[in-house]
PDB file of N, CA and C in Angstrom:
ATOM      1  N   UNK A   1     -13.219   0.335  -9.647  1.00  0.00           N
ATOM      2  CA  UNK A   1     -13.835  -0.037  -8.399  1.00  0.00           C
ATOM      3  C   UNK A   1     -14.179  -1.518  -8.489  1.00  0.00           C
ATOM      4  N   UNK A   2     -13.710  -2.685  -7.126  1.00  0.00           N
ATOM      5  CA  UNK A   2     -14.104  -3.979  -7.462  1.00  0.00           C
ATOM      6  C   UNK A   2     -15.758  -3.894  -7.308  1.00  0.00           C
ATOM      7  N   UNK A   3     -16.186  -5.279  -7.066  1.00  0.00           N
ATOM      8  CA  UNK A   3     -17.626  -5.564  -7.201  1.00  0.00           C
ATOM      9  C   UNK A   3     -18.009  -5.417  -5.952  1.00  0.00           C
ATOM     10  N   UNK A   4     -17.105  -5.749  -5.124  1.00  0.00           N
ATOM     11  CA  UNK A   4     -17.515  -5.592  -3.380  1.00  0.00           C
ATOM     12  C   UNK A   4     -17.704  -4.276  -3.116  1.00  0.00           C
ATOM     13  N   UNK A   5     -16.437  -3.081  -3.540  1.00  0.00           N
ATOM     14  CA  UNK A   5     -16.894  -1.966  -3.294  1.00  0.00           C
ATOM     15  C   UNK A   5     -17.955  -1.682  -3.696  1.00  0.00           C
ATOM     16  N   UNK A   6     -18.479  -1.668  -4.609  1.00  0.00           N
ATOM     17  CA  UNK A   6     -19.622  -0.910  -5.884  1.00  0.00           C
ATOM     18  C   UNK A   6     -21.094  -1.475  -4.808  1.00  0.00           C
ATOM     19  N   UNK A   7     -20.810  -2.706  -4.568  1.00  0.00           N
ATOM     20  CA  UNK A   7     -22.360  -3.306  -3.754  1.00  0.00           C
ATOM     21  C   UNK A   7     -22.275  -2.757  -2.777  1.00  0.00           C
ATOM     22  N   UNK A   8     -21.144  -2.176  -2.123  1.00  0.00           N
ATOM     23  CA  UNK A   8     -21.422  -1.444  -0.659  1.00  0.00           C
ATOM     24  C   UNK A   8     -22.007  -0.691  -0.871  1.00  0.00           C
ATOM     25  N   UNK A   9     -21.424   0.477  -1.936  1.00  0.00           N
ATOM     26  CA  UNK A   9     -21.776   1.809  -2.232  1.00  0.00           C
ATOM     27  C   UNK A   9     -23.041   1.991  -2.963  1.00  0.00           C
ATOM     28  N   UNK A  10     -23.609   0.450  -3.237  1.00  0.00           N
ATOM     29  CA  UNK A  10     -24.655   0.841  -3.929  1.00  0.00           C
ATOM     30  C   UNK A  10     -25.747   0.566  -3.123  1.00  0.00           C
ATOM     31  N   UNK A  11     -25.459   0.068  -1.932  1.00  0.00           N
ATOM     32  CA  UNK A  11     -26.482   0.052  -0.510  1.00  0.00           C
ATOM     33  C   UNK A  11     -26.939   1.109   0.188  1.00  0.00           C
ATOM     34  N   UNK A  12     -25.448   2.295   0.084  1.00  0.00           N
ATOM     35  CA  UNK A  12     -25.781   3.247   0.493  1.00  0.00           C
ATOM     36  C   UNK A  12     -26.054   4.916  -0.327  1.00  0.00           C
ATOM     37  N   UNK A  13     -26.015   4.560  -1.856  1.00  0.00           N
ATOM     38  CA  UNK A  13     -26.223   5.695  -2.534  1.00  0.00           C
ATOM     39  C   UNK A  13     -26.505   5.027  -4.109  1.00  0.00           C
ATOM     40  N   UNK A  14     -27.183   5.951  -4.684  1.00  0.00           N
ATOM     41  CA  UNK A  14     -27.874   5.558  -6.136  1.00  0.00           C
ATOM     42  C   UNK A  14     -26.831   5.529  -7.397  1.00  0.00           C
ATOM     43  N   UNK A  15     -25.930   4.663  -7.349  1.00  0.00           N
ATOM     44  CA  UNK A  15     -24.673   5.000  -8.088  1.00  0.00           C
ATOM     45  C   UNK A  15     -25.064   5.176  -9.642  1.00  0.00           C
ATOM     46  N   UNK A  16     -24.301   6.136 -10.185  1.00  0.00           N
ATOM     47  CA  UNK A  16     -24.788   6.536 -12.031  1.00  0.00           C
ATOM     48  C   UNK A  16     -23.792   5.770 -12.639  1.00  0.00           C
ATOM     49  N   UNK A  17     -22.724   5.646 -12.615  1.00  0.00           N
ATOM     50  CA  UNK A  17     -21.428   5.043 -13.448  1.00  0.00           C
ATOM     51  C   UNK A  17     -20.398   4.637 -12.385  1.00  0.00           C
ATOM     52  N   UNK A  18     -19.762   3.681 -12.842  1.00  0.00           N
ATOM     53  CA  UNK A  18     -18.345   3.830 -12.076  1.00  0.00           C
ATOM     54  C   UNK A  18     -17.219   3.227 -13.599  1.00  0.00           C
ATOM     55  N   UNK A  19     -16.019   3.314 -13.474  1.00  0.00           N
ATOM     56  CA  UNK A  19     -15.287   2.814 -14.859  1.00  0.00           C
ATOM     57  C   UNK A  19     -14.101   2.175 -13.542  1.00  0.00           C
ATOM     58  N   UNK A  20     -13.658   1.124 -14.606  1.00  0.00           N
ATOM     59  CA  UNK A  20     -12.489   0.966 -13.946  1.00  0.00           C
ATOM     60  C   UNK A  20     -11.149   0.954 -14.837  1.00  0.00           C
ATOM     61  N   UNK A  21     -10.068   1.046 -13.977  1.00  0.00           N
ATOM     62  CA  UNK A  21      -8.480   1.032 -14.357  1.00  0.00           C
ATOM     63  C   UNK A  21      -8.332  -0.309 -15.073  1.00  0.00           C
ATOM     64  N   UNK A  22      -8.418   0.332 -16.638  1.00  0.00           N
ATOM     65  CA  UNK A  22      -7.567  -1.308 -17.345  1.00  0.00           C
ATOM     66  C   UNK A  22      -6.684  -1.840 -17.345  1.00  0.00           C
ATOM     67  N   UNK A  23      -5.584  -1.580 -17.563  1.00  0.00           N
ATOM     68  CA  UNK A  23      -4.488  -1.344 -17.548  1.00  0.00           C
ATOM     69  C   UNK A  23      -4.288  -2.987 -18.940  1.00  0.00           C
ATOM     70  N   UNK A  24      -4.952  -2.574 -19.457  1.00  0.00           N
ATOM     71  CA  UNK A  24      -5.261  -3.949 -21.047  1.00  0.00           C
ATOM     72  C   UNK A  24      -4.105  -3.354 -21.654  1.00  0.00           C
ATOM     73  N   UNK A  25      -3.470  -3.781 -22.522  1.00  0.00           N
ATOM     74  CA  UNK A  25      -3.023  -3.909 -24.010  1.00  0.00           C
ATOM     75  C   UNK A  25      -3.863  -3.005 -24.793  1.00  0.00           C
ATOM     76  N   UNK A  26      -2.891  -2.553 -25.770  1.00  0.00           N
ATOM     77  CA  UNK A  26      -3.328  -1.083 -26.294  1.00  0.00           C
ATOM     78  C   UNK A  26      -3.730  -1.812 -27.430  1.00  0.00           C
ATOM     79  N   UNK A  27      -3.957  -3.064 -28.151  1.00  0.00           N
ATOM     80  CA  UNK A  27      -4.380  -3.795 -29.295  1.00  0.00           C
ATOM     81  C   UNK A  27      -5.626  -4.345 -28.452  1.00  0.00           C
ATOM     82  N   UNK A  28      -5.838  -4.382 -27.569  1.00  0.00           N
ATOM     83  CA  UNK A  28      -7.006  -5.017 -26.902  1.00  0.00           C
ATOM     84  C   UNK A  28      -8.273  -4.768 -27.930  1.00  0.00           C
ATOM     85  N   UNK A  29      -8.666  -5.573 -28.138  1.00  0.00           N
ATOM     86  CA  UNK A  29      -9.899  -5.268 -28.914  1.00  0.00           C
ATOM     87  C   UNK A  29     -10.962  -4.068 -28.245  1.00  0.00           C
ATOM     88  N   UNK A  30     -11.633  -5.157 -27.275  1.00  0.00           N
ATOM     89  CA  UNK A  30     -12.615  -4.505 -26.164  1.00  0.00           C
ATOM     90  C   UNK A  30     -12.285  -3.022 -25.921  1.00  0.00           C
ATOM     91  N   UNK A  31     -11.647  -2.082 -25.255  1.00  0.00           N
ATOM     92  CA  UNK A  31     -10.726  -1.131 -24.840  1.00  0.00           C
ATOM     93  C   UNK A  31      -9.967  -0.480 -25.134  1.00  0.00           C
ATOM     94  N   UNK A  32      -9.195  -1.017 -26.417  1.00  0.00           N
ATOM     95  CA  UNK A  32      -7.916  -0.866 -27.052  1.00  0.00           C
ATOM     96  C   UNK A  32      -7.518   0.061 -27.922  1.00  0.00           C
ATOM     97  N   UNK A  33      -6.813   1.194 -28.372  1.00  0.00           N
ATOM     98  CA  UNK A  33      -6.722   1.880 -29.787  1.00  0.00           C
ATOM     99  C   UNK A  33      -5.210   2.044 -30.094  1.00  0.00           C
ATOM    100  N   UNK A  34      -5.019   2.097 -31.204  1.00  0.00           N
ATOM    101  CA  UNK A  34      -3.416   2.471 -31.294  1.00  0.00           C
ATOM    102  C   UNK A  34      -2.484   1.168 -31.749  1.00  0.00           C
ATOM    103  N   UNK A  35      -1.432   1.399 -31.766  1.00  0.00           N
ATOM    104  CA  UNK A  35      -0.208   0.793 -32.375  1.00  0.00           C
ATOM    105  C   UNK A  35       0.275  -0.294 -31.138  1.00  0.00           C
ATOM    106  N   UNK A  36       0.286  -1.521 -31.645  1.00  0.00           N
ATOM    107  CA  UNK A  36       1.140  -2.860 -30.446  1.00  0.00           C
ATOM    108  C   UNK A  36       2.044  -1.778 -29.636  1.00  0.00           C
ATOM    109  N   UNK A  37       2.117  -2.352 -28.337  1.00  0.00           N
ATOM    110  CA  UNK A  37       3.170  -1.770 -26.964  1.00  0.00           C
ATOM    111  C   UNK A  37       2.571  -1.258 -26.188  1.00  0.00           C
ATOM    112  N   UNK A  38       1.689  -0.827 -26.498  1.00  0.00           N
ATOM    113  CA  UNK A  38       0.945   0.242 -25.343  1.00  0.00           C
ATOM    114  C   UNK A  38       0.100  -0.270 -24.493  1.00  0.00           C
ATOM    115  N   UNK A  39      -0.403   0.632 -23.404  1.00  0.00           N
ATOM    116  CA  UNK A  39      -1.108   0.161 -22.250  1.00  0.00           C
ATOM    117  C   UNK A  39      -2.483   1.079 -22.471  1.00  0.00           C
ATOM    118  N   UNK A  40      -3.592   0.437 -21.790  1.00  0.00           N
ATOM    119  CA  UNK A  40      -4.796   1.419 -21.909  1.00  0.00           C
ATOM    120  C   UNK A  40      -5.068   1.446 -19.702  1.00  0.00           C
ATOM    121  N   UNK A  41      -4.725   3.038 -19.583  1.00  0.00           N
ATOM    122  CA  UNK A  41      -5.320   3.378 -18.452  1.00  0.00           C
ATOM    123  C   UNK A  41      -6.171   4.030 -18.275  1.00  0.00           C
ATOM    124  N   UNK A  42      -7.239   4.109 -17.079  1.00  0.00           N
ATOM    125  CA  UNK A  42      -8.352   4.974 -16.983  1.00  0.00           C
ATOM    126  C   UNK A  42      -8.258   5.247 -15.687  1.00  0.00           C
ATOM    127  N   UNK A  43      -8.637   6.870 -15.476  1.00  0.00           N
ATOM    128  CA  UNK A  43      -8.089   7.329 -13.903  1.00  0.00           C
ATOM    129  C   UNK A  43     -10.581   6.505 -13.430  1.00  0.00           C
ATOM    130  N   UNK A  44     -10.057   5.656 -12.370  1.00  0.00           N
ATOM    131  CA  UNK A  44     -11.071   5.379 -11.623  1.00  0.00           C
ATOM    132  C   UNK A  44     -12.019   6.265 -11.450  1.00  0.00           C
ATOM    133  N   UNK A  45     -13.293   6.252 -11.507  1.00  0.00           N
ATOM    134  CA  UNK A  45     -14.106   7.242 -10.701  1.00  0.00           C
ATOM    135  C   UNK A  45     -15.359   6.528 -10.580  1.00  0.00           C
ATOM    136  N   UNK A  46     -16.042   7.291 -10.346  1.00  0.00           N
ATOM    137  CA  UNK A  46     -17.334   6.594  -9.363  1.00  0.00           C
ATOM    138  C   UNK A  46     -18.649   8.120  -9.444  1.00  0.00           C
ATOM    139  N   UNK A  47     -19.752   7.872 -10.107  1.00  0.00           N
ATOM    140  CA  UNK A  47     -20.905   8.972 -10.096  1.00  0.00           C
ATOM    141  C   UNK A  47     -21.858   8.615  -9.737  1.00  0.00           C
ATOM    142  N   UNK A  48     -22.266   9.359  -8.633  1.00  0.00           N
ATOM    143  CA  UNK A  48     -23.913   8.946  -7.892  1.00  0.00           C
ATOM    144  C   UNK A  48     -24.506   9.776  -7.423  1.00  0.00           C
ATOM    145  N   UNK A  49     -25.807   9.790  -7.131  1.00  0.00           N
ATOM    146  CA  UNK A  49     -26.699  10.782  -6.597  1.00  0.00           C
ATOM    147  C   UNK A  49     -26.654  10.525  -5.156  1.00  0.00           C
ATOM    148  N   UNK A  50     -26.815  11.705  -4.062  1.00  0.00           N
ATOM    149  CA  UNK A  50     -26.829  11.268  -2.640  1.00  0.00           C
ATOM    150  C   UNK A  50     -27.056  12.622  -2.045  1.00  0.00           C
ATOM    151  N   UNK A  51     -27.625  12.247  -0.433  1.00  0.00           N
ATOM    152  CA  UNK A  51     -28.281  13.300  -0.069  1.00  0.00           C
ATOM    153  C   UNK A  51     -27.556  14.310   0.612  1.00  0.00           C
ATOM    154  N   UNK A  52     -27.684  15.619   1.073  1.00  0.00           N
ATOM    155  CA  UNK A  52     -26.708  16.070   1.425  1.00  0.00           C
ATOM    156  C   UNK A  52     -25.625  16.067   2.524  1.00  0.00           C
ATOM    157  N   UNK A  53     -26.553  14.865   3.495  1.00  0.00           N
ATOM    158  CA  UNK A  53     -26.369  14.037   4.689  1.00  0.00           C
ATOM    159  C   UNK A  53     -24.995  13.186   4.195  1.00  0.00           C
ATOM    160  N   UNK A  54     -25.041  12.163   3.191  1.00  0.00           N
ATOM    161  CA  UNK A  54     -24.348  11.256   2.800  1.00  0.00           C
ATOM    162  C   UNK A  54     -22.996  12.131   2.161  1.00  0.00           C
ATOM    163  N   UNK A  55     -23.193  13.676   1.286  1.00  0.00           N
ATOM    164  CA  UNK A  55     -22.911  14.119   1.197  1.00  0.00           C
ATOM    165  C   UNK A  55     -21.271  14.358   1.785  1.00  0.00           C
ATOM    166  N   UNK A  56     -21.790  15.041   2.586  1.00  0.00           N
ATOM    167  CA  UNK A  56     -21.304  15.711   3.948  1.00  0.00           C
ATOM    168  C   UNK A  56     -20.145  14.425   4.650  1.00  0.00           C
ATOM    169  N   UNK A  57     -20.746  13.482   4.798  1.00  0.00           N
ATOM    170  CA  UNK A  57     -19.823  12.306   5.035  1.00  0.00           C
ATOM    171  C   UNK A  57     -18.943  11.967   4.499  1.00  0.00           C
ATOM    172  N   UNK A  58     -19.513  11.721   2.979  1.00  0.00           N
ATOM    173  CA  UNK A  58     -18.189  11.360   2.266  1.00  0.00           C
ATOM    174  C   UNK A  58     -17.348  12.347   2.171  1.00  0.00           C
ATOM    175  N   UNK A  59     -17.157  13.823   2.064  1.00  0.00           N
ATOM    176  CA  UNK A  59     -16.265  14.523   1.900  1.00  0.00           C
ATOM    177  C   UNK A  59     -15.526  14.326   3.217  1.00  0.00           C
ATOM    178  N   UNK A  60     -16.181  14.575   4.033  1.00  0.00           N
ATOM    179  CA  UNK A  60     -15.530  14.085   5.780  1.00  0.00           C
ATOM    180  C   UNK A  60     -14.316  12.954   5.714  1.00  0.00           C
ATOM    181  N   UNK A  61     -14.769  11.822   4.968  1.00  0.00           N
ATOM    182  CA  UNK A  61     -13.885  10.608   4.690  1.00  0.00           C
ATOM    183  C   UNK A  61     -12.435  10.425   3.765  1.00  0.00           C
ATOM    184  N   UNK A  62     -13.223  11.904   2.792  1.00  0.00           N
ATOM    185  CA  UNK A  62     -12.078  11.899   1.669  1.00  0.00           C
ATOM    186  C   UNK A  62     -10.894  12.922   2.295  1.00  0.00           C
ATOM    187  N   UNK A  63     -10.508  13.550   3.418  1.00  0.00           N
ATOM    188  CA  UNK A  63      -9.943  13.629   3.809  1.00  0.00           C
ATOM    189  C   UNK A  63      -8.904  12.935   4.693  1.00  0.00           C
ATOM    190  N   UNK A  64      -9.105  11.926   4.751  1.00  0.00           N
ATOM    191  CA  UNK A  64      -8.128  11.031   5.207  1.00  0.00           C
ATOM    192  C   UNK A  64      -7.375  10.232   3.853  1.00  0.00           C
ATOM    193  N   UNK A  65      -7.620  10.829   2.674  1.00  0.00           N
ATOM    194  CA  UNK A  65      -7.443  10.278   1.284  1.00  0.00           C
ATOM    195  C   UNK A  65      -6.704  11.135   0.345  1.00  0.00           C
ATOM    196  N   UNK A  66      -5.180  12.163   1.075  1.00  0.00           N
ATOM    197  CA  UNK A  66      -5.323  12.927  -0.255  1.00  0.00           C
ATOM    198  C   UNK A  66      -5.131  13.127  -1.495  1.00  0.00           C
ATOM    199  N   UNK A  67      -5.200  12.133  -1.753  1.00  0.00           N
ATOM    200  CA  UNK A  67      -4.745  11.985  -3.327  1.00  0.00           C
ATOM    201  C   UNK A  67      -6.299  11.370  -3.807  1.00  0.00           C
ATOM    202  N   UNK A  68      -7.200  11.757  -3.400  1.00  0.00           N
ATOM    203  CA  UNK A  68      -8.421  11.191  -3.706  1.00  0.00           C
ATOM    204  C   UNK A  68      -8.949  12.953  -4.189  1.00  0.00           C
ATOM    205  N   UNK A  69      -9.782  13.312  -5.184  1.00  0.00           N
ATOM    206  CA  UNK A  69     -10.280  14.514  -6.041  1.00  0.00           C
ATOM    207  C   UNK A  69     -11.964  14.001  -5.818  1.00  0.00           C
ATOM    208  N   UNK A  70     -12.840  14.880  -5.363  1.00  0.00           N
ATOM    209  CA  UNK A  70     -14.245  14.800  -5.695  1.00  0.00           C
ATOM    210  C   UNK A  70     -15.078  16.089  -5.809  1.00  0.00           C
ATOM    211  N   UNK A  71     -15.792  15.902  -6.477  1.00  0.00           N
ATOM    212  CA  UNK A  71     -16.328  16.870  -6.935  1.00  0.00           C
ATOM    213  C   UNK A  71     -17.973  16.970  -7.039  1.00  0.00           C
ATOM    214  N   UNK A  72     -18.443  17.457  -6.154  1.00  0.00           N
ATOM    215  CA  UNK A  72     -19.980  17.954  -5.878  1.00  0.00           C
ATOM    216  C   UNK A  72     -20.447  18.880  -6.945  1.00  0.00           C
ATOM    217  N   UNK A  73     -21.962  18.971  -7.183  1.00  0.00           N
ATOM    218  CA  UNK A  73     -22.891  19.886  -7.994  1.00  0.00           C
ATOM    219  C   UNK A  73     -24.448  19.215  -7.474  1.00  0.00           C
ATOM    220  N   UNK A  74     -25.204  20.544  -6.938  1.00  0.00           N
ATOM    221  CA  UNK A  74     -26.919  20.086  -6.537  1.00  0.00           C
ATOM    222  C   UNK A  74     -27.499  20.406  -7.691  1.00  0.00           C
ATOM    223  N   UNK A  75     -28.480  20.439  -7.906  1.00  0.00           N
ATOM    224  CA  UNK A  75     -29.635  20.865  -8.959  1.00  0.00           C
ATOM    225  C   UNK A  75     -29.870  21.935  -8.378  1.00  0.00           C
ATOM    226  N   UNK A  76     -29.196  22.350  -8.284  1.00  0.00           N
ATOM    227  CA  UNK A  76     -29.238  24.346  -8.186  1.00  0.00           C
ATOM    228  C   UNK A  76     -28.356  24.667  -8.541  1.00  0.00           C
ATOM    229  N   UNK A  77     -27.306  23.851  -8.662  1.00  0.00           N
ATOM    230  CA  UNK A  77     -25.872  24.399  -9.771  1.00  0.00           C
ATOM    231  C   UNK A  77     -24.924  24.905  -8.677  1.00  0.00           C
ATOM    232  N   UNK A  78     -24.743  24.722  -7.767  1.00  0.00           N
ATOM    233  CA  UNK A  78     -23.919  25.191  -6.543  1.00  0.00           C
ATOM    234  C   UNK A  78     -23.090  23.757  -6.569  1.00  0.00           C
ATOM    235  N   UNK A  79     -21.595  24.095  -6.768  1.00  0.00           N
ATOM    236  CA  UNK A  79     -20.618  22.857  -6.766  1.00  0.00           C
ATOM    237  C   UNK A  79     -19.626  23.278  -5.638  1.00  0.00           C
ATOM    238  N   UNK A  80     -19.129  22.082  -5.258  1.00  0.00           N
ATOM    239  CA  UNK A  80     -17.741  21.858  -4.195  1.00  0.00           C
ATOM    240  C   UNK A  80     -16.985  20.983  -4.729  1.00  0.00           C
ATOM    241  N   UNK A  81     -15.706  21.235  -4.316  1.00  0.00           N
ATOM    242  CA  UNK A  81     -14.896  20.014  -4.864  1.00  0.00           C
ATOM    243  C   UNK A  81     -13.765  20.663  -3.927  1.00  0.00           C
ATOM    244  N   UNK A  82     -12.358  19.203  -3.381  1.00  0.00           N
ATOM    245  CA  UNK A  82     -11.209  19.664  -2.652  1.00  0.00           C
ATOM    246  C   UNK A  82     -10.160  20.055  -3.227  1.00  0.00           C
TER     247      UNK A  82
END
């Protein structure tokens, strides 16, 4: 996720983590494990707390996305995901 997204999203919800796609060199120090040639990828994601209002929206949105995966859980242990 760039920095622009993350400040939007962090205007409108309490974000926990986000990682992003390296796509570094597999000798990369920082990131890196393994034998010269390789690539280091990470599938994107994004974790935050939000209400069930905001909720409700974003799943609304991620349908115009389908190759986009999300996955809900409340503190009652009741999960959704598409």
């Amino acid at each position: 996720m760039d920095l622009h997204t993350k400040r939007k999203v962090n205007l409108l919800y309490l974000m926990h983590s986000c990682n992003p796609s390296y796509g570094a060199l597999i000798d990369y120090q920082r990131v890196g494990w393994g034998g010269a040639g390789g690539y280091v990828y990470q599938k994107a994601n994004a974790e935050l707390f939000c209400t069930n209002e905001k909720l409700n929206g974003l799943t609304e949105k991620c349908k115009a996305f389908p190759s986009l995966t999300y996955m809900a859980m409340n503190k009652e242990g009741a999960w959704m995901s598409n």
